[in-house]
PDB file of N, CA and C in Angstrom:
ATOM      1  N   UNK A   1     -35.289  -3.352  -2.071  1.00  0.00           N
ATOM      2  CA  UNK A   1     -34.307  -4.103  -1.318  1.00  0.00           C
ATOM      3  C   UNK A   1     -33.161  -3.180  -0.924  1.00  0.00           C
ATOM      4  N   UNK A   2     -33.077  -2.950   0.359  1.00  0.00           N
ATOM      5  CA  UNK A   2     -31.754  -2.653   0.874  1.00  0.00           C
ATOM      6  C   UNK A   2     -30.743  -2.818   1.860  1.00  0.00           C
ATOM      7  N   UNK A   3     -29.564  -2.380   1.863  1.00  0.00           N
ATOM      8  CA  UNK A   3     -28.779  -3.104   2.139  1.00  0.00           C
ATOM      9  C   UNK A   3     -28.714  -3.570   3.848  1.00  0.00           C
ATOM     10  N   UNK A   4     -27.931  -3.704   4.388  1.00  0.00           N
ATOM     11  CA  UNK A   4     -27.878  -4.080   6.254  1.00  0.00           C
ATOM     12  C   UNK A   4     -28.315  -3.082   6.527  1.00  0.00           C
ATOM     13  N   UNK A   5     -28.035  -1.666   6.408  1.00  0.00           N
ATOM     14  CA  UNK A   5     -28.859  -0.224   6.803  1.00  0.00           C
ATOM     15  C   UNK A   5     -30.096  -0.093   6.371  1.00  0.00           C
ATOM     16  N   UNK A   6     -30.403  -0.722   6.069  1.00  0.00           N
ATOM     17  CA  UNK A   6     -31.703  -0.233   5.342  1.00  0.00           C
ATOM     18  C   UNK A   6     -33.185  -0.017   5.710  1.00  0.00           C
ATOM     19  N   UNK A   7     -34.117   0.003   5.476  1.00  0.00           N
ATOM     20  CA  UNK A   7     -35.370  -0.428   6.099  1.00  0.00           C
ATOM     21  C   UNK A   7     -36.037  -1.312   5.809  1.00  0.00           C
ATOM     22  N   UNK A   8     -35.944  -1.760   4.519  1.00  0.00           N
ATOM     23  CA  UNK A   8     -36.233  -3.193   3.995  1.00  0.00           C
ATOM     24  C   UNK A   8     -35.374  -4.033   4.002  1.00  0.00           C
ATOM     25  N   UNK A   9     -35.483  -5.234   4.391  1.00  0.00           N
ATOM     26  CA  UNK A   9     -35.203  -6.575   3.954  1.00  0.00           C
ATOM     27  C   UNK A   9     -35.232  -7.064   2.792  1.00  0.00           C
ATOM     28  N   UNK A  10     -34.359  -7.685   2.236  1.00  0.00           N
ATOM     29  CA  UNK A  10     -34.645  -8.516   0.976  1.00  0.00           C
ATOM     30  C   UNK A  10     -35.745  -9.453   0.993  1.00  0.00           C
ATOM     31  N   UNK A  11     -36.577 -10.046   1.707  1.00  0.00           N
ATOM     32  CA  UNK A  11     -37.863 -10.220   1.540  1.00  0.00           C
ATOM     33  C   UNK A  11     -39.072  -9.051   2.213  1.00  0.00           C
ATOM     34  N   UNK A  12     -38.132  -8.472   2.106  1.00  0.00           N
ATOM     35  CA  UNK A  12     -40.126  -7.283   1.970  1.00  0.00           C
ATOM     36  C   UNK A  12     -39.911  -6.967   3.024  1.00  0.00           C
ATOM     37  N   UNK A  13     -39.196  -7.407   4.535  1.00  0.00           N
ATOM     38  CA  UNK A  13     -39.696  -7.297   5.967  1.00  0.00           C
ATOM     39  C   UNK A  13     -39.029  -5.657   6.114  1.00  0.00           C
ATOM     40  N   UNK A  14     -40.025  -5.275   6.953  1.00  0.00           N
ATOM     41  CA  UNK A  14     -39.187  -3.702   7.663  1.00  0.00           C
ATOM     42  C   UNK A  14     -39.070  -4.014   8.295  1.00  0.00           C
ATOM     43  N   UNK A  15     -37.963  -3.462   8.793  1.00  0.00           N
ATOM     44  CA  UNK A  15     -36.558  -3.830   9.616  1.00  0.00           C
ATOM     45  C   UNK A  15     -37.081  -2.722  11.335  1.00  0.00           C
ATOM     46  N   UNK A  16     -37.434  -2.825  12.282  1.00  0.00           N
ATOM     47  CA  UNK A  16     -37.920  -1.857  12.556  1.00  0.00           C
ATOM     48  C   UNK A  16     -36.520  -0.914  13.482  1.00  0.00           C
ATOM     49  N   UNK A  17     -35.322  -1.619  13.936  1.00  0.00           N
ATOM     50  CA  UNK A  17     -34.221  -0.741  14.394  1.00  0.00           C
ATOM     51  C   UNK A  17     -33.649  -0.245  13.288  1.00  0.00           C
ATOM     52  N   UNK A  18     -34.094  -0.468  12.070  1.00  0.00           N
ATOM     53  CA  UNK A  18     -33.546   0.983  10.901  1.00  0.00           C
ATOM     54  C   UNK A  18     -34.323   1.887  11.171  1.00  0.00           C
ATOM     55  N   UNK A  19     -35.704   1.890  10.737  1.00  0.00           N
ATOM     56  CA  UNK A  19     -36.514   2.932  10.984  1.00  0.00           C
ATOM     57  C   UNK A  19     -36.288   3.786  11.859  1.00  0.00           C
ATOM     58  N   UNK A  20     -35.899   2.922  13.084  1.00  0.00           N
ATOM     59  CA  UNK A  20     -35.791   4.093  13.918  1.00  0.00           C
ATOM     60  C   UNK A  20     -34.505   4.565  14.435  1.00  0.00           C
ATOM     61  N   UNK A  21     -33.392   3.714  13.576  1.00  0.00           N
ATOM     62  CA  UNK A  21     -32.024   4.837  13.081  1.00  0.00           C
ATOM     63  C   UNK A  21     -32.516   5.835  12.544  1.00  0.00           C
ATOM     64  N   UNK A  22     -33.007   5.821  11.118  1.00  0.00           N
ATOM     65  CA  UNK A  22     -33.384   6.652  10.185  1.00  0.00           C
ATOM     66  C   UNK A  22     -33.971   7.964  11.069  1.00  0.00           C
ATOM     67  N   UNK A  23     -35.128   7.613  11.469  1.00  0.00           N
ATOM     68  CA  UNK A  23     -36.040   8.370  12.174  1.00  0.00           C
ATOM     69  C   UNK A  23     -34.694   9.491  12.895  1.00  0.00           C
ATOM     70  N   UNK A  24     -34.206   8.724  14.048  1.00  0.00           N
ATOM     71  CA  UNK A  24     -33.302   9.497  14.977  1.00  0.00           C
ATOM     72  C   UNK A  24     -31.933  10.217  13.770  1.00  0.00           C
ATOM     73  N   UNK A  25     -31.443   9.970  13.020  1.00  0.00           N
ATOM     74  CA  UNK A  25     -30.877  10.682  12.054  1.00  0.00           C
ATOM     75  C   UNK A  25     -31.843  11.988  11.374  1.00  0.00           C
ATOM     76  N   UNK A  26     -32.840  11.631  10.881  1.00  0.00           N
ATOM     77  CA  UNK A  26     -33.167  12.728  10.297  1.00  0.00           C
ATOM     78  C   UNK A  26     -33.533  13.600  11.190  1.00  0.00           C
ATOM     79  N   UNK A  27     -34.152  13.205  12.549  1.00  0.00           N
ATOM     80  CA  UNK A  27     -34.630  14.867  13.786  1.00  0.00           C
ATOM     81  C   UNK A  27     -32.947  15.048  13.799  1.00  0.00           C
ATOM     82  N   UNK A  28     -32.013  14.077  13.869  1.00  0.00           N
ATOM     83  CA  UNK A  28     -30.604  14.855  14.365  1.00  0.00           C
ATOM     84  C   UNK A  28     -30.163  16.046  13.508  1.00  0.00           C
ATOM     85  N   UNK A  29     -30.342  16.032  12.321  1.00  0.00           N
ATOM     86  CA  UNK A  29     -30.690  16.760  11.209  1.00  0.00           C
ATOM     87  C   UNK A  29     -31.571  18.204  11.074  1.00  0.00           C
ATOM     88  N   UNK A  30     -32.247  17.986  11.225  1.00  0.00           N
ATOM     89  CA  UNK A  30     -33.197  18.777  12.005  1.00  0.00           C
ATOM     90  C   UNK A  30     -32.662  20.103  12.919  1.00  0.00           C
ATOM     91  N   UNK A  31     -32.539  19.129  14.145  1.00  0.00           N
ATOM     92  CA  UNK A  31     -32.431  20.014  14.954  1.00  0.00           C
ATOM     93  C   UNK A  31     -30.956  20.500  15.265  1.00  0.00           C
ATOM     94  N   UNK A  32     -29.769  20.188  14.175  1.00  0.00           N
ATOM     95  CA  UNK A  32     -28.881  20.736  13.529  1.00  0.00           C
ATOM     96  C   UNK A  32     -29.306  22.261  12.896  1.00  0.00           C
ATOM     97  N   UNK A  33     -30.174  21.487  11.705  1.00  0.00           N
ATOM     98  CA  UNK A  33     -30.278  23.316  10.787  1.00  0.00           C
ATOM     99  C   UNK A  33     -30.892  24.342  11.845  1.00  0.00           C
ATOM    100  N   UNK A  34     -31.789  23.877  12.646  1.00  0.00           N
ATOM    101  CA  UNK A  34     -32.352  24.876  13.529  1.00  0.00           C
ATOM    102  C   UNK A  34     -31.355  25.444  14.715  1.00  0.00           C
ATOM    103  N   UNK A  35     -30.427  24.674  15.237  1.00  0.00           N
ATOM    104  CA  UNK A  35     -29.256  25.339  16.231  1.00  0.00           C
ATOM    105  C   UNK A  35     -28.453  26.466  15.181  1.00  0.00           C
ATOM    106  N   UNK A  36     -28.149  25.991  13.899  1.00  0.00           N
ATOM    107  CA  UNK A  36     -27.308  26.541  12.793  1.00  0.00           C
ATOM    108  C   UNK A  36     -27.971  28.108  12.767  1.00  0.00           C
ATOM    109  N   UNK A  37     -29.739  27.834  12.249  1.00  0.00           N
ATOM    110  CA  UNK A  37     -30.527  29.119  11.843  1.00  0.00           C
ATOM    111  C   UNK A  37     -30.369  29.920  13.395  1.00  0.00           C
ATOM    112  N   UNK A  38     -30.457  29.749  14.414  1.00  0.00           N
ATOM    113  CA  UNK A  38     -30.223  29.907  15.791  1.00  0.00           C
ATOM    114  C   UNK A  38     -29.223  30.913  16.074  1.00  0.00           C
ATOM    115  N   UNK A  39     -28.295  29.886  15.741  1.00  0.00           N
ATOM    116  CA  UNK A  39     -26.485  30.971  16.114  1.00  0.00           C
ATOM    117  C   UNK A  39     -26.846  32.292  15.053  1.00  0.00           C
ATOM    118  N   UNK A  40     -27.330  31.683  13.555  1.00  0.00           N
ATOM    119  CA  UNK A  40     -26.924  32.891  12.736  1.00  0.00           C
ATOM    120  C   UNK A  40     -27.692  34.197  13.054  1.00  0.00           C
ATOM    121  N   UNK A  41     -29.093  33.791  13.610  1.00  0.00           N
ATOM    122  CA  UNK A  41     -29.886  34.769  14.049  1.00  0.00           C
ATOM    123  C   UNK A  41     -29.552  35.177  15.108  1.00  0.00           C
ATOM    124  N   UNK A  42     -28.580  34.777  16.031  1.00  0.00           N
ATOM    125  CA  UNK A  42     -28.136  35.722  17.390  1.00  0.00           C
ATOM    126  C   UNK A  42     -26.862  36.715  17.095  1.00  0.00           C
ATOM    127  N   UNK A  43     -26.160  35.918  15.920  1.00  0.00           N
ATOM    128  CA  UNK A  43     -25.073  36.741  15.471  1.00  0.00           C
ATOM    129  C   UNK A  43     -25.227  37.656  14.711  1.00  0.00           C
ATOM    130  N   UNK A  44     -26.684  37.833  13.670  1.00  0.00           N
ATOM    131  CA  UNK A  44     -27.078  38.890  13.153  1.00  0.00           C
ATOM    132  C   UNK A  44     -27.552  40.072  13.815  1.00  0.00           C
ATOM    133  N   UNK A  45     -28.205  39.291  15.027  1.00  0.00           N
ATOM    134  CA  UNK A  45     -28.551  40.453  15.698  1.00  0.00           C
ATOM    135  C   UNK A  45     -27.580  41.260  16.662  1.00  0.00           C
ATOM    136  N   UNK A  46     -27.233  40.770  16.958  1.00  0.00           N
ATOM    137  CA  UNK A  46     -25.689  41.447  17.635  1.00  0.00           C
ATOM    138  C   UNK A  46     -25.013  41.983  17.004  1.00  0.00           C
ATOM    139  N   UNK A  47     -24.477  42.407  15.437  1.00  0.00           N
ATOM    140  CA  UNK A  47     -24.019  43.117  14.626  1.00  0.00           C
ATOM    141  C   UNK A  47     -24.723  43.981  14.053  1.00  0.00           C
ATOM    142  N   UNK A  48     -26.308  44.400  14.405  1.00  0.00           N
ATOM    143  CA  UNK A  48     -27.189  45.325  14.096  1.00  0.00           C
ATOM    144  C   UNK A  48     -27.016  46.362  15.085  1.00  0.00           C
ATOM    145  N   UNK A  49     -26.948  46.042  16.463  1.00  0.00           N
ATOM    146  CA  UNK A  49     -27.134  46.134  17.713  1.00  0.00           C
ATOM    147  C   UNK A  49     -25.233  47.022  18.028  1.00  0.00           C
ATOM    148  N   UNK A  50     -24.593  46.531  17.784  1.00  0.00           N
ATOM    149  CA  UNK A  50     -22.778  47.269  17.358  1.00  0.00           C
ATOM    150  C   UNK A  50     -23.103  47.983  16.953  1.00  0.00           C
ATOM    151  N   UNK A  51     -23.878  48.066  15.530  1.00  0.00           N
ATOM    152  CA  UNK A  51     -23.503  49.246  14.874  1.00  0.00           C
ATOM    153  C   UNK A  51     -24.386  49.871  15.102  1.00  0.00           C
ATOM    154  N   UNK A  52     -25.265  49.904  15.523  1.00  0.00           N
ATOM    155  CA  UNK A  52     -26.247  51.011  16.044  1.00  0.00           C
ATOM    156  C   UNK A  52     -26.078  51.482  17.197  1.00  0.00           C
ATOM    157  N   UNK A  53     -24.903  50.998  18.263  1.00  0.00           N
ATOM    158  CA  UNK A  53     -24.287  51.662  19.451  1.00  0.00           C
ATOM    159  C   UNK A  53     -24.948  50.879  20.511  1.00  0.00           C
ATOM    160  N   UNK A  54     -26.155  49.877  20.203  1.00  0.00           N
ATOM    161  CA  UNK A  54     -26.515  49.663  21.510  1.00  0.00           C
ATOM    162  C   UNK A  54     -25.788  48.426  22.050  1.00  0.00           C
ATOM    163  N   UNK A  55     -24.976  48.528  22.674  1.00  0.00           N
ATOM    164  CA  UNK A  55     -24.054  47.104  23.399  1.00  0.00           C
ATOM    165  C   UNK A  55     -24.657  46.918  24.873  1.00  0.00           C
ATOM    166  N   UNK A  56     -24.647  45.483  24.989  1.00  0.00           N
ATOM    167  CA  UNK A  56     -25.230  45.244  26.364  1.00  0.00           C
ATOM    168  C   UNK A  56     -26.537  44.820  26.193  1.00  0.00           C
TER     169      UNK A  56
END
């Protein structure tokens, strides 16, 4: 049983516009850590790239 957010109903029913809150929260999630892993991997590489002289 859970609550107004939830995916269940207090009798058993799935709720199906939670699910697919839920659903759309967790890809938002998602495709958060991957923009995150993204930046850090363009900013790593650009500070390899400085110090090795090659700019541009």
């Amino acid at each position: 049983m859970r609550g107004r957010n939830g995916a269940v109903s207090s009798a058993g029913h799935v709720d199906p516009t939670a699910l697919i809150r839920k659903r759309q929260r967790d890809r938002a999630r998602l495709m958060a850590v991957l923009l995150g892993v993204f930046v850090i991997l363009i900013f790593a590489i650009s500070i390899v790239k400085i110090q090795l002289g090659h700019g541009g």
